[in-house]
N, C-alpha and C. Protein backbone atom coordinates (compact mmCIF):
# COMPACT_ATOMS: atom_id res chain seq x y z
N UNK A 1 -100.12 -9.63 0.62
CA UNK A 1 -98.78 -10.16 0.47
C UNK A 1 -98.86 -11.57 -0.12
N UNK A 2 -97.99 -11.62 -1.02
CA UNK A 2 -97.87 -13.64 -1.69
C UNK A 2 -97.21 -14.43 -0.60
N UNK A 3 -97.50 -15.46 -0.73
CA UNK A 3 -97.05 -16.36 -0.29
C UNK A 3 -95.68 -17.40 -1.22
N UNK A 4 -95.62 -17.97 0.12
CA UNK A 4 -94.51 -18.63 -0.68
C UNK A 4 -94.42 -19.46 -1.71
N UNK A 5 -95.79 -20.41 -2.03
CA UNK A 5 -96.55 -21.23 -2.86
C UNK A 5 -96.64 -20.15 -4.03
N UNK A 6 -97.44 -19.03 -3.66
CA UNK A 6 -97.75 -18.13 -4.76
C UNK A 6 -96.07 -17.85 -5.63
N UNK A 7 -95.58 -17.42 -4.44
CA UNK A 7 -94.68 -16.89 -5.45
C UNK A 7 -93.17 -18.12 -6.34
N UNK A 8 -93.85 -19.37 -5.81
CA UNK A 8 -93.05 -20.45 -6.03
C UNK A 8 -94.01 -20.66 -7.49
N UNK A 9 -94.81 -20.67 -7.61
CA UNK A 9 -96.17 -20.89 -8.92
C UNK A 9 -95.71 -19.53 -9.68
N UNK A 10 -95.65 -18.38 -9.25
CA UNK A 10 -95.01 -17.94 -10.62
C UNK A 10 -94.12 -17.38 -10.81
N UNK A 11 -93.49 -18.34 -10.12
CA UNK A 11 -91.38 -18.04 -10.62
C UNK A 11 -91.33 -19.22 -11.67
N UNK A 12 -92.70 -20.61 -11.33
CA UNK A 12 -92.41 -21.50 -11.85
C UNK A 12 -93.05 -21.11 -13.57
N UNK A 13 -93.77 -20.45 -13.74
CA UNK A 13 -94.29 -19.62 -15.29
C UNK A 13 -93.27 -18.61 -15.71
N UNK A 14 -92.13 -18.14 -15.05
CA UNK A 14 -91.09 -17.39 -15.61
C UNK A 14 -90.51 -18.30 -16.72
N UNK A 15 -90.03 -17.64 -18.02
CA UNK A 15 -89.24 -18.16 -19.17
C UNK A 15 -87.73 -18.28 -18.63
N UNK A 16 -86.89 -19.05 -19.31
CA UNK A 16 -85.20 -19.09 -18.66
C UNK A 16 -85.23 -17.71 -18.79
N UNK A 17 -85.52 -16.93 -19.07
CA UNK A 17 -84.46 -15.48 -18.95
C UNK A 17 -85.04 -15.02 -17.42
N UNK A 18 -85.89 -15.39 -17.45
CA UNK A 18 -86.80 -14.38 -16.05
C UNK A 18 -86.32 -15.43 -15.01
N UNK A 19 -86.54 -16.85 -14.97
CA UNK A 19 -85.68 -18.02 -14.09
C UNK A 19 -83.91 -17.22 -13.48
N UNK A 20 -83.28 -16.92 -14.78
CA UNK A 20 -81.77 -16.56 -14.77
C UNK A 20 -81.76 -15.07 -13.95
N UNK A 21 -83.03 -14.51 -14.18
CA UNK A 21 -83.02 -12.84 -13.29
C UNK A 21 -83.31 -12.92 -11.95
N UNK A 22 -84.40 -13.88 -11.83
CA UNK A 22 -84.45 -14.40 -10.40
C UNK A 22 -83.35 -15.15 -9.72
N UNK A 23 -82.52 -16.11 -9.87
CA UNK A 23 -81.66 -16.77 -9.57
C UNK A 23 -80.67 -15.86 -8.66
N UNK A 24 -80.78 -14.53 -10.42
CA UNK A 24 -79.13 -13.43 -9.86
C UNK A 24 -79.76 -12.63 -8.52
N UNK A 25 -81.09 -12.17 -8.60
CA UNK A 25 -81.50 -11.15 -7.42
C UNK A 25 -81.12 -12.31 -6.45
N UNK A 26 -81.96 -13.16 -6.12
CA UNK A 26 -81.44 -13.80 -4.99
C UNK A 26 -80.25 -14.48 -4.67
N UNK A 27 -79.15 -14.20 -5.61
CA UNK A 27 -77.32 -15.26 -4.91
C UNK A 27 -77.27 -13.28 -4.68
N UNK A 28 -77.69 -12.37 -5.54
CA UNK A 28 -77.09 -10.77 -4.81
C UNK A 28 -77.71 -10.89 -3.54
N UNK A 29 -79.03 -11.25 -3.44
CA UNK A 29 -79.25 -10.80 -1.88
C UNK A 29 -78.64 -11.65 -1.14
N UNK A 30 -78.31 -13.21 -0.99
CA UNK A 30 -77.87 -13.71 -0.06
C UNK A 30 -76.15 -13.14 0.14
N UNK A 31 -75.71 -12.59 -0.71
CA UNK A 31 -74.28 -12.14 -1.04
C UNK A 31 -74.44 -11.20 0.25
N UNK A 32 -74.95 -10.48 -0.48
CA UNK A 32 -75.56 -8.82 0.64
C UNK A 32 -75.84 -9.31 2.43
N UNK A 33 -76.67 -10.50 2.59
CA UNK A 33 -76.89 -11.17 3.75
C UNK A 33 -75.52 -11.56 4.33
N UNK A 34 -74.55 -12.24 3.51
CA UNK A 34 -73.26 -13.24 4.04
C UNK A 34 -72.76 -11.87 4.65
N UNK A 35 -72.25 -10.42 4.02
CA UNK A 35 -71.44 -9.61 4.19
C UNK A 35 -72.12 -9.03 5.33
N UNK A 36 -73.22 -8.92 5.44
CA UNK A 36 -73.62 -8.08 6.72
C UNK A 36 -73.31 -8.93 8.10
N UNK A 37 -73.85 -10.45 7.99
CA UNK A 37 -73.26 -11.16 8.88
C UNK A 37 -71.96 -11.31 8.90
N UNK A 38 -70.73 -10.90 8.25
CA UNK A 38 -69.27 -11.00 8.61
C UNK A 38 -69.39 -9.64 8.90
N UNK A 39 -69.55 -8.23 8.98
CA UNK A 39 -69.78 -7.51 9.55
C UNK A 39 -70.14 -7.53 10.72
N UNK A 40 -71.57 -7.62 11.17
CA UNK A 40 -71.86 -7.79 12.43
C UNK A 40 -70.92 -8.67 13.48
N UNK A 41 -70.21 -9.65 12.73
CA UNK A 41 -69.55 -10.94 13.54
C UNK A 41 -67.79 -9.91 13.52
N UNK A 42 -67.48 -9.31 12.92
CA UNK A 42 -66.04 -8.46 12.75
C UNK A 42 -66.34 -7.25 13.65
N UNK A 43 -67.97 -6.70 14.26
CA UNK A 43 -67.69 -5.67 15.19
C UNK A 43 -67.88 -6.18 16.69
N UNK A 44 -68.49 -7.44 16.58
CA UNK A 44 -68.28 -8.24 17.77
C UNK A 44 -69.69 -8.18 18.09
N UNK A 45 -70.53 -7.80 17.06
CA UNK A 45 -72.29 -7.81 17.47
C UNK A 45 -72.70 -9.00 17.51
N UNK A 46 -72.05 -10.20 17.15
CA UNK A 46 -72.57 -11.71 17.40
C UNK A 46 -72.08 -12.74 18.55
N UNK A 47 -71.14 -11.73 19.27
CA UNK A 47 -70.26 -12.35 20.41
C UNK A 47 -71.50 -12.69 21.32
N UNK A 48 -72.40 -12.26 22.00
CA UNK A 48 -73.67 -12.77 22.62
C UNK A 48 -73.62 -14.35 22.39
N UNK A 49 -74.06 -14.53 21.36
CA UNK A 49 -74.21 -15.99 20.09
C UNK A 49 -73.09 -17.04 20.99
N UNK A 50 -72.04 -16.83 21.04
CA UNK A 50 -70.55 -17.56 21.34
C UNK A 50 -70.86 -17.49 22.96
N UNK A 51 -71.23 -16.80 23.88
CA UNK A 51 -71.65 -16.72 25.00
C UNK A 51 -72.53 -17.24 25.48
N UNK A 52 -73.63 -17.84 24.56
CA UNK A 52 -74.96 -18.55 25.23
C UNK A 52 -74.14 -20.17 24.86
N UNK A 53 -73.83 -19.98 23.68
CA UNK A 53 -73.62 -21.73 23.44
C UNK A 53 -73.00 -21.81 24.50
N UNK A 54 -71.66 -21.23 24.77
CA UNK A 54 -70.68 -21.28 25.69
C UNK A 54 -71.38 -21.72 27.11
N UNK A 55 -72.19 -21.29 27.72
CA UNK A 55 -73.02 -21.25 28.81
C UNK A 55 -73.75 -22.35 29.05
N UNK A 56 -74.38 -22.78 27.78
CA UNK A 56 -75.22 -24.20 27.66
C UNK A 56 -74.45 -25.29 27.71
N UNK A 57 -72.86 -25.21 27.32
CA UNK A 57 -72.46 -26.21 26.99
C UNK A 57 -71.75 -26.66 28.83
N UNK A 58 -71.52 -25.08 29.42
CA UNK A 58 -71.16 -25.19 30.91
C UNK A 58 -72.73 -25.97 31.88
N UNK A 59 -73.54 -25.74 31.24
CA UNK A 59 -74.82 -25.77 32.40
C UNK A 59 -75.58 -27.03 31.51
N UNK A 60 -74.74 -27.62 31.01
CA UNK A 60 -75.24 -29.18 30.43
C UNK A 60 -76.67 -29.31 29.82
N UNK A 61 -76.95 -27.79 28.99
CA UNK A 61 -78.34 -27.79 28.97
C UNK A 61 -78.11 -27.52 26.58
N UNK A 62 -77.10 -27.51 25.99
CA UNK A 62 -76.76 -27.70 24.77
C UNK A 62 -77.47 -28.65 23.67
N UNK A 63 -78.35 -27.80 23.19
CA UNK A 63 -79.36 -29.16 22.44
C UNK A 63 -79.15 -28.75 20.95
N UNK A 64 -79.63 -30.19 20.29
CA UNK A 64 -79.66 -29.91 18.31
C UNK A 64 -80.74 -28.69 18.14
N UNK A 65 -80.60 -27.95 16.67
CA UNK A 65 -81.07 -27.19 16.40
C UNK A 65 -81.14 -27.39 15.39
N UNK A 66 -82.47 -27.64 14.33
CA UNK A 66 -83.39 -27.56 15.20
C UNK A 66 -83.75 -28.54 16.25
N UNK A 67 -84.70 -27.91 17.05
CA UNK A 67 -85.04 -29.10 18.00
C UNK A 67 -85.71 -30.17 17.11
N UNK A 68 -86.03 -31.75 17.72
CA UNK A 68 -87.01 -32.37 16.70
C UNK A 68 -88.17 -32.43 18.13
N UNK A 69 -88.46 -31.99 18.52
CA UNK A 69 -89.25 -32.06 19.58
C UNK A 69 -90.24 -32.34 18.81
């Protein structure tokens, strides 16, 4: 499997056309990502999520994220 370096080194040898093909696959996949998360959040599969903050913020235990620990 590449890595992220690897595959940052040769996206960075792509010509503008291959730059402009990469760009589009990834705003489609994050597109594809946004809609599944308003999905999941519209059948109430992220209500958990709203319940823990909710809980932390009751039990005074609510920290930044990320942590900088």
């Amino acid at each position: 499997m590449s890595t992220v370096i690897e595959i940052q080194e040769a996206a960075a040898r792509l010509d503008e056309t291959g730059q402009e093909q990469l760009l589009s696959w990834l705003l489609d996949r994050e597109a594809a990502w946004d809609q599944q998360i308003e999905k999941d959040a519209s059948a109430g599969k992220l209500d958990f999520l709203i319940d823990q903050a909710k809980a932390a913020m009751e039990g005074n235990t609510l920290r930044d994220w990320p942590s900088h620990a």
